[in-house]
N, C-alpha and C. Protein backbone atom coordinates (compact mmCIF):
# COMPACT_ATOMS: atom_id res chain seq x y z
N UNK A 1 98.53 74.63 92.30
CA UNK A 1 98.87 75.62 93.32
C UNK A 1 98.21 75.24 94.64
N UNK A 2 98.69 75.60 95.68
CA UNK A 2 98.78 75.21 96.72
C UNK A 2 98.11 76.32 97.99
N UNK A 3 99.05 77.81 97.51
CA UNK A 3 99.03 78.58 98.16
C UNK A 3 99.24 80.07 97.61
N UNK A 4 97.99 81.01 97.46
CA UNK A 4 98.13 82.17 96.37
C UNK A 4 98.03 83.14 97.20
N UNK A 5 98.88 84.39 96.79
CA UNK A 5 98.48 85.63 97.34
C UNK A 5 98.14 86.81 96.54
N UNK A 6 97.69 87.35 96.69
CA UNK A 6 96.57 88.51 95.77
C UNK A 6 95.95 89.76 97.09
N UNK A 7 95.59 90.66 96.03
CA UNK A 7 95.51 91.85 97.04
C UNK A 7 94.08 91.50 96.57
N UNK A 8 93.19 92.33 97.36
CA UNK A 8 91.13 92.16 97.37
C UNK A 8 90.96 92.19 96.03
N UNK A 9 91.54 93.48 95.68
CA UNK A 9 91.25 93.73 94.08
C UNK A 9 91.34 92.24 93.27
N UNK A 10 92.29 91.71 93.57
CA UNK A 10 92.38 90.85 92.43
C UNK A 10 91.44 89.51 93.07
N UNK A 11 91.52 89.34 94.40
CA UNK A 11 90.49 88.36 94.24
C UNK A 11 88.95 88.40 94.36
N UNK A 12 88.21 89.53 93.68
CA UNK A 12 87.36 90.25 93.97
C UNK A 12 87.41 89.88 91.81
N UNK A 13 88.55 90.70 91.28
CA UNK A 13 88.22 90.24 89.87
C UNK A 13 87.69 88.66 89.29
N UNK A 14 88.65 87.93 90.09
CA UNK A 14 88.82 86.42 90.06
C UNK A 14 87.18 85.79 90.77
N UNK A 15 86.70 86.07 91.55
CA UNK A 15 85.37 85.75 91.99
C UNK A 15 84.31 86.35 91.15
N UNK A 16 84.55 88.12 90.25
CA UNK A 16 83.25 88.04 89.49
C UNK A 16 83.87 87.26 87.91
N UNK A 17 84.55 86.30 88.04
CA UNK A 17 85.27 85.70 86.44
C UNK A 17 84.51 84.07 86.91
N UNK A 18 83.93 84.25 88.28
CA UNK A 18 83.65 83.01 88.20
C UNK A 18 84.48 81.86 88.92
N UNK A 19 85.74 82.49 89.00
CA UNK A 19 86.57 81.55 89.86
C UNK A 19 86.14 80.88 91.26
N UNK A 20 86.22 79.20 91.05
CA UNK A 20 85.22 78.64 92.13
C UNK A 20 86.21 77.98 93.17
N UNK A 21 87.37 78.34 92.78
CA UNK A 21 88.38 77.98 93.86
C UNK A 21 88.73 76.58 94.38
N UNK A 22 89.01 76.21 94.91
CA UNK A 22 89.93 75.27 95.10
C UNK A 22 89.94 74.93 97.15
N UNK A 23 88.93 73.60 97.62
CA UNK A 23 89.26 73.81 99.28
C UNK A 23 90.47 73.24 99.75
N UNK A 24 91.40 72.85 98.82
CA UNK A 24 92.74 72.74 99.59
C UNK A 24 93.75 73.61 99.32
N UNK A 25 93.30 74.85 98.63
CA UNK A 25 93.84 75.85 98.40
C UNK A 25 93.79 77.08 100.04
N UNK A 26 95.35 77.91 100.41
CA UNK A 26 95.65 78.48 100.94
C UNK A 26 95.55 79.83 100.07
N UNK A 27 94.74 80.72 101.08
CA UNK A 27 94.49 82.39 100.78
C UNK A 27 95.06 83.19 101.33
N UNK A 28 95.60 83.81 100.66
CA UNK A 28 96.88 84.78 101.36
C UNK A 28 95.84 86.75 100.98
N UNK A 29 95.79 87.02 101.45
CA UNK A 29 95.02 88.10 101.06
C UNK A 29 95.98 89.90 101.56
N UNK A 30 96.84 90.35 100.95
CA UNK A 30 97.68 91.40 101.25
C UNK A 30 97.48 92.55 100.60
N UNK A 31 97.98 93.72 100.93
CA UNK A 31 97.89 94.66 100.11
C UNK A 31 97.31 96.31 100.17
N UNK A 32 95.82 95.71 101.13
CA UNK A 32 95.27 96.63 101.14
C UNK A 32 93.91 95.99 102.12
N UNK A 33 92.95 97.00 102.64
CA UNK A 33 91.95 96.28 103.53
C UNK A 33 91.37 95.20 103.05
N UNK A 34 90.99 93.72 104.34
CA UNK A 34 89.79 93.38 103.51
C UNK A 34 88.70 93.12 103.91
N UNK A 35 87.74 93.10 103.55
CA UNK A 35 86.33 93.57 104.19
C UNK A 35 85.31 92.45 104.11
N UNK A 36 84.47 92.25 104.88
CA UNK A 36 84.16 91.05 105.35
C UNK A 36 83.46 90.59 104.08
N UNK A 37 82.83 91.21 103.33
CA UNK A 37 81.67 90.32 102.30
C UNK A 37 82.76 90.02 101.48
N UNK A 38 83.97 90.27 101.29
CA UNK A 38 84.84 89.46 100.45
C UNK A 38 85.57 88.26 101.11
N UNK A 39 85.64 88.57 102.38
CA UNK A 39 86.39 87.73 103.11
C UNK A 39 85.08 86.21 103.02
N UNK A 40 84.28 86.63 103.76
CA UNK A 40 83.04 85.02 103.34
C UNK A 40 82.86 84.87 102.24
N UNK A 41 83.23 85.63 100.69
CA UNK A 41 83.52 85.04 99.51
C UNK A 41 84.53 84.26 99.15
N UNK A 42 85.64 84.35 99.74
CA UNK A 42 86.62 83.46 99.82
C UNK A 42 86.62 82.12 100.71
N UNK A 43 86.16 82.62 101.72
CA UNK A 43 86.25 81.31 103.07
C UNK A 43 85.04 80.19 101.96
N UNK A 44 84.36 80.30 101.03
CA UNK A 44 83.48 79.47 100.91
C UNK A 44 84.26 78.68 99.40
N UNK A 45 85.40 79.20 99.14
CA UNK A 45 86.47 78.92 97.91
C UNK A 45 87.19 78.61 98.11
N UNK A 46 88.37 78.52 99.41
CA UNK A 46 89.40 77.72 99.72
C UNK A 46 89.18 77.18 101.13
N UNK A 47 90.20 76.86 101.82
CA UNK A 47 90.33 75.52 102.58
C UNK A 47 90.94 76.82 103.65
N UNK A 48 91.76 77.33 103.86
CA UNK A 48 92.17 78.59 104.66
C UNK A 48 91.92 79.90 103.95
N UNK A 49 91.64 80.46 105.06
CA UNK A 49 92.26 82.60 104.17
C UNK A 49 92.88 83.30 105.24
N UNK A 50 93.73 83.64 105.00
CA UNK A 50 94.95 84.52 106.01
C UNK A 50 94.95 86.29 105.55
N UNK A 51 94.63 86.55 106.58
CA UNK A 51 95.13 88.31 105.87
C UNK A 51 96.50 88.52 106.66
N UNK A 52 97.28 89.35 105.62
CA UNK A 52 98.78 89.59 106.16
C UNK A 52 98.53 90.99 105.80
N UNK A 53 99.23 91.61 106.60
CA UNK A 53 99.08 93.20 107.18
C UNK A 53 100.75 93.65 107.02
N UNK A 54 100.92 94.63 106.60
CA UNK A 54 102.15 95.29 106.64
C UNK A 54 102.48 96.55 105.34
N UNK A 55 102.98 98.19 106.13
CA UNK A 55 104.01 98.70 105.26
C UNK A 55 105.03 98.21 104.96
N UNK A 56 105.37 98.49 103.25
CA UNK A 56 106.68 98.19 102.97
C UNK A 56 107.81 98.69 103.88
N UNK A 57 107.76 99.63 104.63
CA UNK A 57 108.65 100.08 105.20
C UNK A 57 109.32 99.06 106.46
N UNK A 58 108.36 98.23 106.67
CA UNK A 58 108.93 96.73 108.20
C UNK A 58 109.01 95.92 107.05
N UNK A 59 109.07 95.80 106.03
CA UNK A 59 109.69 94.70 105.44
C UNK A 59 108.69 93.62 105.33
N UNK A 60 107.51 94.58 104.44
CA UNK A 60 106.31 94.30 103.51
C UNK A 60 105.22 93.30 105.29
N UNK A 61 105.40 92.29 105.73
CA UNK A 61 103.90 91.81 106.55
C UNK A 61 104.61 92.03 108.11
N UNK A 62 104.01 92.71 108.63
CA UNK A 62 104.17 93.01 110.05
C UNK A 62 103.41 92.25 111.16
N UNK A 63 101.91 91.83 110.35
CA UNK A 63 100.96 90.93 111.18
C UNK A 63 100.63 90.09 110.14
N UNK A 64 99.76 88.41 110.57
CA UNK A 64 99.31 87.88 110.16
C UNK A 64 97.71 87.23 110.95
N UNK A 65 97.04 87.05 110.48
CA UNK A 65 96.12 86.53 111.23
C UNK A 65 94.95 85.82 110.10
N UNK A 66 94.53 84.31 110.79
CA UNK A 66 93.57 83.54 110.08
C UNK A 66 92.17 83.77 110.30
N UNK A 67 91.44 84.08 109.28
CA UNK A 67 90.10 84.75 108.67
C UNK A 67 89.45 83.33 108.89
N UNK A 68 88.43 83.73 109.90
CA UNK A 68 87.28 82.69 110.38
C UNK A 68 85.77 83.69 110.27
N UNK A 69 84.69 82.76 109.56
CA UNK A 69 83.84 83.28 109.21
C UNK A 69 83.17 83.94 110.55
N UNK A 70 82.43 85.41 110.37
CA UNK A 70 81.77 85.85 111.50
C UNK A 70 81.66 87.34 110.95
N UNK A 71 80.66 87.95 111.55
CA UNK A 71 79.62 89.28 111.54
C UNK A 71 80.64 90.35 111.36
N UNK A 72 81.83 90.11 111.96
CA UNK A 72 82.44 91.18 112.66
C UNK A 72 83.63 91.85 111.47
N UNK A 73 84.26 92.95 111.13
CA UNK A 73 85.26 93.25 110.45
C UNK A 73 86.17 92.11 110.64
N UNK A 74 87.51 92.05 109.64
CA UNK A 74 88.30 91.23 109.20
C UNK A 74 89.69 91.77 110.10
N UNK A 75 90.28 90.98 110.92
CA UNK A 75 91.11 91.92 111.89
C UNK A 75 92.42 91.96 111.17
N UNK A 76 93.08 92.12 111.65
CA UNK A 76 94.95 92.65 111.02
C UNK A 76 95.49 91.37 111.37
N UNK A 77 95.16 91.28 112.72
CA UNK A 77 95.66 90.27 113.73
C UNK A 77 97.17 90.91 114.68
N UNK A 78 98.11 89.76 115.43
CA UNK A 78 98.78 90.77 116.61
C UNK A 78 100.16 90.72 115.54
N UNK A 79 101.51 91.14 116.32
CA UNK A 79 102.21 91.32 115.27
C UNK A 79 102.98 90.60 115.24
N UNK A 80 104.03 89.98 114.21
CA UNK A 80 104.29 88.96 114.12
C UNK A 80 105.87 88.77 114.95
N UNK A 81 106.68 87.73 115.22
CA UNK A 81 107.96 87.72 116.27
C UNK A 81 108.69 89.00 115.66
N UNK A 82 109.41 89.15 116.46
CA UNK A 82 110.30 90.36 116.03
C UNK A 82 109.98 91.82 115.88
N UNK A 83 108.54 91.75 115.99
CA UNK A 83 108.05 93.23 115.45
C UNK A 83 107.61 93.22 116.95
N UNK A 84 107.21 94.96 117.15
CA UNK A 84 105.95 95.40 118.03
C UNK A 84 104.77 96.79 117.49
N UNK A 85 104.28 96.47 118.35
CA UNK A 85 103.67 97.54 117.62
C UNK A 85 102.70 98.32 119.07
N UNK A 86 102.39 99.76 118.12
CA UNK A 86 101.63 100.26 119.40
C UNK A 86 100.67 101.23 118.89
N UNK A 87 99.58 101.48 119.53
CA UNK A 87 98.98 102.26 119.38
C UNK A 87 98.72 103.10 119.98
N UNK A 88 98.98 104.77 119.46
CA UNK A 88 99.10 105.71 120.30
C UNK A 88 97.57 106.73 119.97
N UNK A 89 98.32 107.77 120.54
CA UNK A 89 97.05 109.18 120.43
C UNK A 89 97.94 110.36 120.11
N UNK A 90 97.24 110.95 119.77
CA UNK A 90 98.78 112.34 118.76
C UNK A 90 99.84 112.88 119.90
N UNK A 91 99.71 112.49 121.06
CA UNK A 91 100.56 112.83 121.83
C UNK A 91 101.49 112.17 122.43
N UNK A 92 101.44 111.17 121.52
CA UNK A 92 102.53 109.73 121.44
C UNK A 92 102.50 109.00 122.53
N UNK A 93 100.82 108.88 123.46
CA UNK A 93 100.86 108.06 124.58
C UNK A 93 99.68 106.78 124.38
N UNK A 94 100.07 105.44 124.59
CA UNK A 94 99.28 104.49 124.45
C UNK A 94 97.83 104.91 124.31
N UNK A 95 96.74 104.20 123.80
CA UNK A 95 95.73 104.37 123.78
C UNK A 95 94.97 103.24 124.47
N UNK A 96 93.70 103.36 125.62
CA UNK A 96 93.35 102.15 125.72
C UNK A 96 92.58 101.03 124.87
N UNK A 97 92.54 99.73 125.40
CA UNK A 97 91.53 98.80 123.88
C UNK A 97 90.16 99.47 123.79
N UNK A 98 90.04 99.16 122.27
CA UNK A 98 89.02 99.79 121.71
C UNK A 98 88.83 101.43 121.04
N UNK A 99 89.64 101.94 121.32
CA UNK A 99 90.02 103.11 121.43
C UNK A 99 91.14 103.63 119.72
N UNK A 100 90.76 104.26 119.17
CA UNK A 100 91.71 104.41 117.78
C UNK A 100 92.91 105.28 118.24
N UNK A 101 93.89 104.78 117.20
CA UNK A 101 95.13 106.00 117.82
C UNK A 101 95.71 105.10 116.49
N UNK A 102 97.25 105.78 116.03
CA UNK A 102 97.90 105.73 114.75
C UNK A 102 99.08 104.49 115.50
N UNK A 103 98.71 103.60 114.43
CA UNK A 103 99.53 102.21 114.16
C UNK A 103 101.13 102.61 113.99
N UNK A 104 102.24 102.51 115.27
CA UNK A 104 103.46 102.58 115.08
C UNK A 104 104.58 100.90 115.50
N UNK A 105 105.22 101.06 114.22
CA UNK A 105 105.93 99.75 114.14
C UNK A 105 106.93 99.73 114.90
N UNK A 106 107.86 98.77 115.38
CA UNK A 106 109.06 99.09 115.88
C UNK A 106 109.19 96.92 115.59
N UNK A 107 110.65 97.05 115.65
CA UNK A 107 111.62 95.86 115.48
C UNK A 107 112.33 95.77 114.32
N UNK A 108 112.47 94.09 114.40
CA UNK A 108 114.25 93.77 113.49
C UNK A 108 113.86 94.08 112.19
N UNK A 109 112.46 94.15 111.52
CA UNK A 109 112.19 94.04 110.01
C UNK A 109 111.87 95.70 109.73
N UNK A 110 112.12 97.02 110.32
CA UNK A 110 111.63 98.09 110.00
C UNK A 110 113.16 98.68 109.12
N UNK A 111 112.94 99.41 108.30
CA UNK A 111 113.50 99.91 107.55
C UNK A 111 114.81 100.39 108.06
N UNK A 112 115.92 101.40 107.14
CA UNK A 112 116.33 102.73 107.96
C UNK A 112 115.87 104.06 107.74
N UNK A 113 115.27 103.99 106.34
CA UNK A 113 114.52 104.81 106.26
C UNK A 113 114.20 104.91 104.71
N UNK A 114 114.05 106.41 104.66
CA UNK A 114 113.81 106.31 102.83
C UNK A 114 115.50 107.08 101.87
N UNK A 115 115.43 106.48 100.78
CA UNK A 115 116.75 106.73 99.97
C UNK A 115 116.65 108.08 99.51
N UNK A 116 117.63 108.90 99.98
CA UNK A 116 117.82 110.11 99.93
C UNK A 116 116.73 111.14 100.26
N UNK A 117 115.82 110.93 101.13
CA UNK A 117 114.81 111.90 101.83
C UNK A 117 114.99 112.19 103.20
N UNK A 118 115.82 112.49 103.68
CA UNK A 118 116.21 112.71 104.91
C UNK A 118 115.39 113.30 105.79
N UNK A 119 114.31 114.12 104.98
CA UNK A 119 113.07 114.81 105.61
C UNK A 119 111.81 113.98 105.87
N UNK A 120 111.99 112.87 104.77
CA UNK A 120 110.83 111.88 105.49
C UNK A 120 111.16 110.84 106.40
N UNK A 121 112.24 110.98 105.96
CA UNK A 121 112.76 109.41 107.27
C UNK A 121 112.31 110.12 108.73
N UNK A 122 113.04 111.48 109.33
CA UNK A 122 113.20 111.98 110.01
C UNK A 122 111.40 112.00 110.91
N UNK A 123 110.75 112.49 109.85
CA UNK A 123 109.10 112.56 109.58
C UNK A 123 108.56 111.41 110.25
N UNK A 124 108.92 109.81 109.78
CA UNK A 124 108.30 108.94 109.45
C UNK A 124 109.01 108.04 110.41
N UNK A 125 110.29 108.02 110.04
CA UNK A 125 111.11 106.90 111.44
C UNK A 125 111.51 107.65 112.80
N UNK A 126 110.41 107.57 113.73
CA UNK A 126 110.83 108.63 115.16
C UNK A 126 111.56 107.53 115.97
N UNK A 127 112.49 108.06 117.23
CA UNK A 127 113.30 107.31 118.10
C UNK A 127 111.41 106.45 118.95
N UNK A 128 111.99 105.13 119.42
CA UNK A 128 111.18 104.44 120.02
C UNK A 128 111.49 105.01 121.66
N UNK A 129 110.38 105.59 122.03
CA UNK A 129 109.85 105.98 123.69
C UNK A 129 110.02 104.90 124.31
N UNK A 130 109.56 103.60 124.26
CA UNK A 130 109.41 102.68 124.68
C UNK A 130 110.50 101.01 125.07
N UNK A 131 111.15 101.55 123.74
CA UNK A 131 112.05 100.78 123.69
C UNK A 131 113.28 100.69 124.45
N UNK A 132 114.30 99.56 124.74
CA UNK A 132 115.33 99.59 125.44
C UNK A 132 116.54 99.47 124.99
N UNK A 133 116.42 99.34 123.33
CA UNK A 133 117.96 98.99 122.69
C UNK A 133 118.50 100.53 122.26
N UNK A 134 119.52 101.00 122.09
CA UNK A 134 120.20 101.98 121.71
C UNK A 134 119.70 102.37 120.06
N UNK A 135 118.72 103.13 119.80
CA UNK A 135 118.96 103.98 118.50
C UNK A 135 117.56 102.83 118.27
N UNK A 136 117.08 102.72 118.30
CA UNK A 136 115.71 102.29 118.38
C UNK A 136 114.85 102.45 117.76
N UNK A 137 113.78 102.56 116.68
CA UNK A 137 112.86 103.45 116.38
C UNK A 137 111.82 102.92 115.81
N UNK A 138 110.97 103.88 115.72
CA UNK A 138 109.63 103.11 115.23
C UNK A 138 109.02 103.70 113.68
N UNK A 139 108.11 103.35 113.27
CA UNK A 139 107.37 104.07 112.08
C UNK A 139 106.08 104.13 112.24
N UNK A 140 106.10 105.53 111.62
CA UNK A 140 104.35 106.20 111.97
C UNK A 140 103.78 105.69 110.83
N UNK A 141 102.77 104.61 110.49
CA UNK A 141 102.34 104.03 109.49
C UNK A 141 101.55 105.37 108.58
N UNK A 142 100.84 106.02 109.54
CA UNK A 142 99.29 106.79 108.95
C UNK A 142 98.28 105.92 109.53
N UNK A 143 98.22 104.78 109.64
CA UNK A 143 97.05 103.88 109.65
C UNK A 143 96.18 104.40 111.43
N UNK A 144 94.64 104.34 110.76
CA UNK A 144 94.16 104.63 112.52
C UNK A 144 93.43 102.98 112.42
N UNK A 145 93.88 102.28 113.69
CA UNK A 145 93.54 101.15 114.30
C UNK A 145 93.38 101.19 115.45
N UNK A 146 92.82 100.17 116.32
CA UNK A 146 92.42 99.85 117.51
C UNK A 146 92.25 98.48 117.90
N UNK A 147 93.00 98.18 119.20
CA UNK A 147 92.98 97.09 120.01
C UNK A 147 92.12 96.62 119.99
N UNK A 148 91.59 95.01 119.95
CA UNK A 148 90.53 94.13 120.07
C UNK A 148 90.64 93.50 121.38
N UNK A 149 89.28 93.04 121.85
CA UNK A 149 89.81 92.44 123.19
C UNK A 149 90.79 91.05 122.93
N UNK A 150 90.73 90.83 121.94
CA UNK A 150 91.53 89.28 121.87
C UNK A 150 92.69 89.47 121.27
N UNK A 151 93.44 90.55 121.12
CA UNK A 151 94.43 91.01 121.12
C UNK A 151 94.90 91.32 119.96
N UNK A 152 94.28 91.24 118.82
CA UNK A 152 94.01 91.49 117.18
C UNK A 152 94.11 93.12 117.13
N UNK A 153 94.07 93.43 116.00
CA UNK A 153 93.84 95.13 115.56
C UNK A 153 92.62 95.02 114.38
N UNK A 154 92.21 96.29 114.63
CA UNK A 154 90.72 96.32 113.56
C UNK A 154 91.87 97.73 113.15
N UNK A 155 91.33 98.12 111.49
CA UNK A 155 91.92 98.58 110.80
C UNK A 155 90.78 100.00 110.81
N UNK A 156 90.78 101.14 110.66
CA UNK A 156 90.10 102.25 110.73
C UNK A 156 90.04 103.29 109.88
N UNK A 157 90.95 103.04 108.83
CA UNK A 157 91.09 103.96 108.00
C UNK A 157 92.39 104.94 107.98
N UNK A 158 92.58 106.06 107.25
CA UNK A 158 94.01 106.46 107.45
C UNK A 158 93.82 107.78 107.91
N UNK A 159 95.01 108.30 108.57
CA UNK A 159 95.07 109.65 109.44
C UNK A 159 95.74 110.76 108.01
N UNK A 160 96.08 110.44 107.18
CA UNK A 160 96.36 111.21 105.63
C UNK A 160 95.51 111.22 104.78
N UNK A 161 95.36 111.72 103.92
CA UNK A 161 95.18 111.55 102.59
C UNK A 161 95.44 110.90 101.28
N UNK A 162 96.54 110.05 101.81
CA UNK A 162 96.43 108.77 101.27
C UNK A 162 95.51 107.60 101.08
N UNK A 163 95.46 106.97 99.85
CA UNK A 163 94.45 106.43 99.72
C UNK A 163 95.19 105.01 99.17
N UNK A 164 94.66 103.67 99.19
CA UNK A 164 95.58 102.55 98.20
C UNK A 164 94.17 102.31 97.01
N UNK A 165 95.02 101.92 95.89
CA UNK A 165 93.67 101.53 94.81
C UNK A 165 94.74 100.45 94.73
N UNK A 166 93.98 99.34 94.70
CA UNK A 166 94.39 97.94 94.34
C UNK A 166 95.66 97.55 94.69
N UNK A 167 95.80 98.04 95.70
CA UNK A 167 97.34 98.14 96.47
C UNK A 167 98.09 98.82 96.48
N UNK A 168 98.03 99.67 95.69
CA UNK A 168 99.24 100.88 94.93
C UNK A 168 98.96 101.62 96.61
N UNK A 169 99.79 102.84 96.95
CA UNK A 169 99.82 103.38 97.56
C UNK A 169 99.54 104.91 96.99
N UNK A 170 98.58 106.05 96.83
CA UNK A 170 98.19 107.32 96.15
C UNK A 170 98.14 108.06 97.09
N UNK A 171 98.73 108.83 96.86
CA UNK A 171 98.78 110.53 97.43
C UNK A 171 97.86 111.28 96.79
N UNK A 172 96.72 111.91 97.14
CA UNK A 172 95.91 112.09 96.42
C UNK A 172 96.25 113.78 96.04
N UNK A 173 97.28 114.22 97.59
CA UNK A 173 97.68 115.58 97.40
C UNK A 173 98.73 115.98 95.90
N UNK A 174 99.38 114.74 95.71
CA UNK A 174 100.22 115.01 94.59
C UNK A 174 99.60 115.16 93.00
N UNK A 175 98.55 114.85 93.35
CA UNK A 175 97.96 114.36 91.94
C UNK A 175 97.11 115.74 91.71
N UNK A 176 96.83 116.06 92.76
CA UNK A 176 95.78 117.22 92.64
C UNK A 176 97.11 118.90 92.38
N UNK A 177 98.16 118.81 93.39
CA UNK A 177 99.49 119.32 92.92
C UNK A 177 99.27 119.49 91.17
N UNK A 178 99.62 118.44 90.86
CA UNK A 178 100.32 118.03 89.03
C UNK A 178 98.80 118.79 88.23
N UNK A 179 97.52 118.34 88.79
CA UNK A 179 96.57 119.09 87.84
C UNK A 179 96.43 120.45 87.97
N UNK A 180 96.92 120.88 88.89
CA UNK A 180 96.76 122.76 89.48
C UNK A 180 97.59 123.27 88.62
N UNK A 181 98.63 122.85 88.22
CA UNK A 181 100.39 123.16 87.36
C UNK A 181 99.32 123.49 86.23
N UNK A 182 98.27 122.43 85.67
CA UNK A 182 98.07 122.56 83.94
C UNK A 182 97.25 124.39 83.98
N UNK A 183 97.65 124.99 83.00
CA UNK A 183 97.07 126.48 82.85
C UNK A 183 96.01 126.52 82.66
N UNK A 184 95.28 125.33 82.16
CA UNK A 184 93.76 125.43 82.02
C UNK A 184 92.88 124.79 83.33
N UNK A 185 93.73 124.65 84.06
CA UNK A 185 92.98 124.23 85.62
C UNK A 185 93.41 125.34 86.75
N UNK A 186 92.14 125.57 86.99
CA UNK A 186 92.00 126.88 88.73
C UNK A 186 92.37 126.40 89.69
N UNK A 187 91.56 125.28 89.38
CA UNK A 187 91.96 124.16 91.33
C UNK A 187 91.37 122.51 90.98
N UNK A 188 91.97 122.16 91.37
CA UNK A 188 91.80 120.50 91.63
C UNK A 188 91.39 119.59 93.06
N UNK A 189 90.08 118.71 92.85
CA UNK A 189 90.43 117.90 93.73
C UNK A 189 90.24 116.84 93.67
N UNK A 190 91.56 115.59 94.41
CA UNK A 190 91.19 114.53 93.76
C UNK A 190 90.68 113.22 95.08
N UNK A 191 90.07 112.03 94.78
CA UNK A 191 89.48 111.41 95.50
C UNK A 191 89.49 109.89 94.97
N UNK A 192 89.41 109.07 96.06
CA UNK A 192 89.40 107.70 95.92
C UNK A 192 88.02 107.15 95.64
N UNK A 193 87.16 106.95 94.58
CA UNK A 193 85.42 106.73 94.47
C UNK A 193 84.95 105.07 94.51
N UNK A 194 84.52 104.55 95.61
CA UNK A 194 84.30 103.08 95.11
C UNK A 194 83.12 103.41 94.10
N UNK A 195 83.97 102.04 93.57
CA UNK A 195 83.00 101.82 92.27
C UNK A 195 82.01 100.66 92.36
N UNK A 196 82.05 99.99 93.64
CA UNK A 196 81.00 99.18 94.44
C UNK A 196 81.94 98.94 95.61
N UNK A 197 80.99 98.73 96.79
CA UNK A 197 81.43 98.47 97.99
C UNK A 197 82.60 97.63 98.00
N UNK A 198 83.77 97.96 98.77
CA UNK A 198 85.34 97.41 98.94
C UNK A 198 86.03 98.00 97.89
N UNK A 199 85.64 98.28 96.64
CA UNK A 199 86.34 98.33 95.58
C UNK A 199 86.43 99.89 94.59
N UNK A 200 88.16 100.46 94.68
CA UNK A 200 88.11 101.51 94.66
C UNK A 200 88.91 101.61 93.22
C-alpha cells in the first residue's frame, strides 16, 4: 500500500497495536477532528499526512490540507476547486480572521438536499447571499471554525449537539429521546466521554 485513509480512531487503534508504519506511505486522515498529538504520531510513521475535511452533504471532502509538524492545532486547510466556503456569525454576515462563526459550504459538489425531509433540506440547504448563479445555495455544516492568517480554517467544535464517535455522526438528542420513551426512565442524558484525550 501506498496510500491509506482511516478516520483518528482507527489510526490511533493501529499506533497503540504497535503499527510502525511505513515512510513512503501516504496518510489520509478523514472523518472526524484531528488533534495534534496524533497528528506528530503519524508524521513520525509515514512519508506524508493529509487531513481531508468534509460533510457528506458536498460530496464527502470539501478541504484538503498537508499536516506539517508544529505546536499549533491541525488546520482543515482552504477549500478545495469548485467549492467555497464562508464563515459567518448567526446573522449570516462574514466574520473577521480569527474570529469563530458556523462553516457554510456552497459549490458544484453540495448536495440537493436530504431524501424525503423537506424540513431539513429547507433547515440545512439556505439560498447563497453571496453567490451569483441562479438557485444557488449553501449548507449550514453546524461546525464553529475560524480563519487562519494563512488562509486555512482551525476547527472549533460544533454549534449542536451533535457529537462524531469514530466518525459516525450522533445526535445525542435522539438517543436521550429513545431512553425517556422506556417506562422505567424519568429523564435522560446523553454525552460524548473521552476515554483518553482525542478519543471518544
Amino acid at each position: 500500500a501506498t496510500v491509506m485513509q482511516a478516520t483518528p480512531a482507527t489510526w490511533r487503534m493501529l499506533i497503540d497495536a504497535d503499527w510502525q508504519g511505513d515512510s513512503r506511505l501516504k496518510v489520509f486522515s478523514v472523518g472526524e477532528a484531528l488533534d495534534r498529538q496524533l497528528a506528530d504520531q503519524l508524521l513520525e510513521r509515514c512519508g506524508e499526512l493529509w487531513n481531508l475535511y468534509g460533510p457528506t452533504e458536498t460530496t464527502v471532502y470539501s478541504s484538503v490540507v498537508r499536516v506539517a509538524g508544529s505546536a499549533g492545532p491541525v488546520p482543515l486547510g482552504p477549500p478545495l476547486a469548485n467549492t467555497r466556503f464562508y464563515v459567518l456569525d448567526q446573522f449570516m454576515n462574514p466574520v473577521p480572521i480569527g474570529i469563530y462563526g458556523e462553516l457554510l459550504i456552497g459549490g458544484a459538489g453540495l448536495a440537493h438536499g436530504y431524501l424525503g425531509r423537506p424540513d431539513l433540506t429547507a433547515e440545512k440547504f439556505i439560498p447563497d447571499p453571496f453567490g451569483n448563479d441562479p438557485g444557488a445555495r449553501l449548507y449550514r455544516t453546524g461546525d464553529l471554525v475560524r480563519y487562519l492568517e494563512d488562509g486555512n480554517l482551525e476547527f472549533g467544535g460544533r454549534l449542536d449537539h451533535q457529537v462524531k464517535v469514530r466518525g459516525f455522526r450522533i445526535e445525542l438528542g435522539e438517543i436521550e429521546d429513545a431512553l425517556s420513551r422506556h417506562p422505567s426512565v424519568r429523564s435522560a442524558v446523553a454525552l460524548a466521554r473521552e476515554v483518553r484525550p482525542g478519543e471518544q
